[in-house]
Protein backbone atom coordinates (compact mmCIF):
# COMPACT_ATOMS: atom_id res chain seq x y z
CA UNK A 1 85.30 86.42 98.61
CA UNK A 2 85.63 82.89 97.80
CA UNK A 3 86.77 81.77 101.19
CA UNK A 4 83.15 83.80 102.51
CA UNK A 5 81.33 81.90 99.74
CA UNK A 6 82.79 78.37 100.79
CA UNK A 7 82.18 79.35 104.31
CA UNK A 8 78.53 79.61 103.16
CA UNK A 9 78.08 76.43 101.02
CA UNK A 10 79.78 74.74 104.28
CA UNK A 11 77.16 75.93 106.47
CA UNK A 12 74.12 75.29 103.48
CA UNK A 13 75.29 71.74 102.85
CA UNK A 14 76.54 70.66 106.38
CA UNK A 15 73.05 69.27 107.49
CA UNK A 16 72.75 67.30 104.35
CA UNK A 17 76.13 65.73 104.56
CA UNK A 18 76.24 64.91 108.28
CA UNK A 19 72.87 63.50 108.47
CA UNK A 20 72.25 59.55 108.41
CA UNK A 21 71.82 58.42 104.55
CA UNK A 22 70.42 55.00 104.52
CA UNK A 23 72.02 53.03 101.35
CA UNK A 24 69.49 51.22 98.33
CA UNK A 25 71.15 48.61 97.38
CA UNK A 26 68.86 46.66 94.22
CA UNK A 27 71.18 43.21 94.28
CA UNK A 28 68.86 41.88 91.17
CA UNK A 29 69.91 44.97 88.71
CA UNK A 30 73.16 45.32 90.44
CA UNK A 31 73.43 49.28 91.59
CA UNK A 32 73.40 51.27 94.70
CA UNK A 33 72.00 54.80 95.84
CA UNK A 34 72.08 56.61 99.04
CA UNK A 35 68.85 58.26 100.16
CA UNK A 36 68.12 61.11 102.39
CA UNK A 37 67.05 60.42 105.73
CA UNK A 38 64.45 62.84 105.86
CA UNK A 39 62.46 60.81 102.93
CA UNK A 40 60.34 57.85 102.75
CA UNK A 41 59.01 55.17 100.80
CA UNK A 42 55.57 55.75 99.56
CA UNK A 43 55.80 53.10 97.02
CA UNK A 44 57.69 49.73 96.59
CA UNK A 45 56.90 48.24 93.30
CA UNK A 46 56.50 44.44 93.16
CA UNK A 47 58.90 43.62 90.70
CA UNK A 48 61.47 45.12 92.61
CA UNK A 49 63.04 47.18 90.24
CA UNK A 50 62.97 51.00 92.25
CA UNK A 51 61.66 53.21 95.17
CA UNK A 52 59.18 56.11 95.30
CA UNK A 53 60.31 58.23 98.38
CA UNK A 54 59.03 61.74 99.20
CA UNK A 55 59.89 63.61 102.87
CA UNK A 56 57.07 64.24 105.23
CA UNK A 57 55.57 67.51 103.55
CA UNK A 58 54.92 65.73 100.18
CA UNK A 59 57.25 68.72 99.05
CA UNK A 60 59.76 66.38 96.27
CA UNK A 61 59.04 63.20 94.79
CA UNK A 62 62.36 60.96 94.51
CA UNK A 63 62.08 58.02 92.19
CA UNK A 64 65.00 55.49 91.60
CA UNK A 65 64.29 52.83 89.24
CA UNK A 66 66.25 50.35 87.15
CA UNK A 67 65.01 49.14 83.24
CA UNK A 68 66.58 46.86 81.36
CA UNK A 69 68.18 48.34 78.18
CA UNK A 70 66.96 46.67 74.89
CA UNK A 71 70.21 45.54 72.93
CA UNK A 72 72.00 46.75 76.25
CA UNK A 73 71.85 50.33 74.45
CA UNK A 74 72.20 52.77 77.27
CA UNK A 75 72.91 56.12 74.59
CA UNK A 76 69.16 55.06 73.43
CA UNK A 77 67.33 54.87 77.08
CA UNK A 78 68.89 58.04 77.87
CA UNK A 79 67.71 59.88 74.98
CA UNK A 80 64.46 58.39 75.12
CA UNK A 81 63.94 59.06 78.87
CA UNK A 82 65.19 62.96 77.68
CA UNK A 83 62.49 62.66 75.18
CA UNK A 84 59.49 61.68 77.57
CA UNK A 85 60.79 64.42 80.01
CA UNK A 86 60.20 66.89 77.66
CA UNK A 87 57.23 65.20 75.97
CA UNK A 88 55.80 65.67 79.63
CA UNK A 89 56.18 69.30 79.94
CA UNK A 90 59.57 70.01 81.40
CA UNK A 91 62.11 72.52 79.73
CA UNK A 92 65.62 71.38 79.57
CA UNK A 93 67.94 73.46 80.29
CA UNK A 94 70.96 71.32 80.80
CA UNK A 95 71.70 67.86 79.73
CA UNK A 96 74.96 65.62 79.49
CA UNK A 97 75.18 62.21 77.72
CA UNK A 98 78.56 60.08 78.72
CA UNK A 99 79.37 57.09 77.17
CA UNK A 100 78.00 55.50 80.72
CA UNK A 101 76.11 58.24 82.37
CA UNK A 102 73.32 60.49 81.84
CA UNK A 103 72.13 63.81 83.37
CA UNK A 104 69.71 66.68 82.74
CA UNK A 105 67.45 68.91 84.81
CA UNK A 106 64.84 71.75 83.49
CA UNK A 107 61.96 73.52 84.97
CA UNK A 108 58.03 72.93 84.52
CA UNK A 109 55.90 75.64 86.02
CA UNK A 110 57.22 76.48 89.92
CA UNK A 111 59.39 73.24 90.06
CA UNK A 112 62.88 72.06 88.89
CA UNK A 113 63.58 68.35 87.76
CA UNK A 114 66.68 66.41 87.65
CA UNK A 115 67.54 63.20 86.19
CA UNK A 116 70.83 60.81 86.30
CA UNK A 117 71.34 57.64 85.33
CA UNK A 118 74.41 54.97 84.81
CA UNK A 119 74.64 52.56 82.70
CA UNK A 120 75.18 48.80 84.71
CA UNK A 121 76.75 45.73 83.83
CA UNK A 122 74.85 42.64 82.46
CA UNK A 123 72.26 45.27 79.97
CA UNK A 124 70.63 47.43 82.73
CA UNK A 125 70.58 50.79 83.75
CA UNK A 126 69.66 52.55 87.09
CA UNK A 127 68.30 56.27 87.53
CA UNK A 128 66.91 58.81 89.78
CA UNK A 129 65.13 61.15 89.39
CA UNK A 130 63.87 64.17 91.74
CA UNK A 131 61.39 67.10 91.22
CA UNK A 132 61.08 69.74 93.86
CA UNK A 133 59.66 73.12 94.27
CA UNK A 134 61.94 76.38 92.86
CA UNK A 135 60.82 78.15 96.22
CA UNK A 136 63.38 75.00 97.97
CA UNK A 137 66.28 74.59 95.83
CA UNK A 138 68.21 75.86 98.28
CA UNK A 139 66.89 73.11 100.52
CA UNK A 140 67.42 70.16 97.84
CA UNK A 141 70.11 70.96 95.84
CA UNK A 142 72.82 69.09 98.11
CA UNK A 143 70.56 66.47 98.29
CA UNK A 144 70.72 66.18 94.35
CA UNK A 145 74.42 66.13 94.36
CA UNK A 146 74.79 63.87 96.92
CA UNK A 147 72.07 61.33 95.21
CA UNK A 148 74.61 61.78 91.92
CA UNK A 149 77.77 61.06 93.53
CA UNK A 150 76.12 57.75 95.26
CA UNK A 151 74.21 55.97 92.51
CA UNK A 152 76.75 53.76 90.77
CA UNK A 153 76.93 49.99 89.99
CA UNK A 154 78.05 47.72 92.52
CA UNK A 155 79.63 45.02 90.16
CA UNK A 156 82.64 45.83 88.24
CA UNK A 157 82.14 45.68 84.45
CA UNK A 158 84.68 44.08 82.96
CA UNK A 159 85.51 43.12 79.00
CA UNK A 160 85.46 39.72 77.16
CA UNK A 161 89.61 40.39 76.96
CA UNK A 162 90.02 41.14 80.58
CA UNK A 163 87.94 38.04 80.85
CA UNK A 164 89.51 35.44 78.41
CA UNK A 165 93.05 36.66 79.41
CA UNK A 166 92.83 34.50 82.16
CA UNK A 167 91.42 31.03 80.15
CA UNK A 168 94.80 28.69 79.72
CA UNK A 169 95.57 28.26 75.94
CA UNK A 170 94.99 25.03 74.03
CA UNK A 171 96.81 25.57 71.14
């Protein structure tokens, strides 16, 4: 049975992972994402901070964005951006706060959401988040994981002691 369902996934997943991903990379906040090929930008704000994208039927809506946390508090953005979801309609039915990541998806009506986010050095953050139709979750569901293994930080965070251990002493 398992081999049969593995076989399956394989054959579900295969055009999503073989296709050409083009890489986001947002230099000024410091992450990257891949995005599918099949999607485009419809909007680019100005300040640079994100991406609308949505694939030629208008059938998902992909944002990726990246705020700047007040006090560098990246437990509090997550919970508020929970909060708003929810304010706005959507039923949660799973959600998962790390220490340094976020994620959560629910359903509004005929469509599913799902949000991630990682925390980034230097007091930002960086998210996606994608809403698509029930009816295609077969269709975007690889595409979700795939956007939540790629979006990470592209600088290393590193502590005040990893960074003072290498300042000569003076005393």
């Amino acid at each position: 049975m398992l081999p049969r369902l593995t076989a399956l996934f394989l054959l579900v997943a295969l055009p999503v992972l073989a296709a050409d991903w083009r890489t986001y990379d947002n230099e000024r906040l410091g992450y990257t994402i891949e995005l599918p090929p099949e999607f485009a930008v419809t909007v680019r704000p100005e300040n640079g901070d994100g991406l609308a994208l949505s694939p030629a039927d208008h059938s998902a809506r992909l944002l990726v964005f990246g705020p700047y946390l007040t006090d560098g508090d990246f437990a509090s953005e997550a919970r508020t951006r929970l909060a708003l979801t929810r304010n706005d309609g959507w039923q949660i039915s799973y959600s998962k706060l790390g220490s340094r990541s976020v994620s959560f998806s629910g359903t509004r009506q005929d469509r599913i959401i799902y949000v991630r986010g990682v925390q980034l050095c230097a007091g930002g953050a960086a998210f996606f988040q994608m809403d698509y139709p029930k009816r295609e979750m077969q269709r975007y569901d690889a595409v979700v994981m795939r956007l939540v293994r790629s979006l990470r930080p592209t600088q290393k965070c590193t502590s005040s002691r990893q960074v003072l251990r290498g300042y000569p002493s003076t005393g």
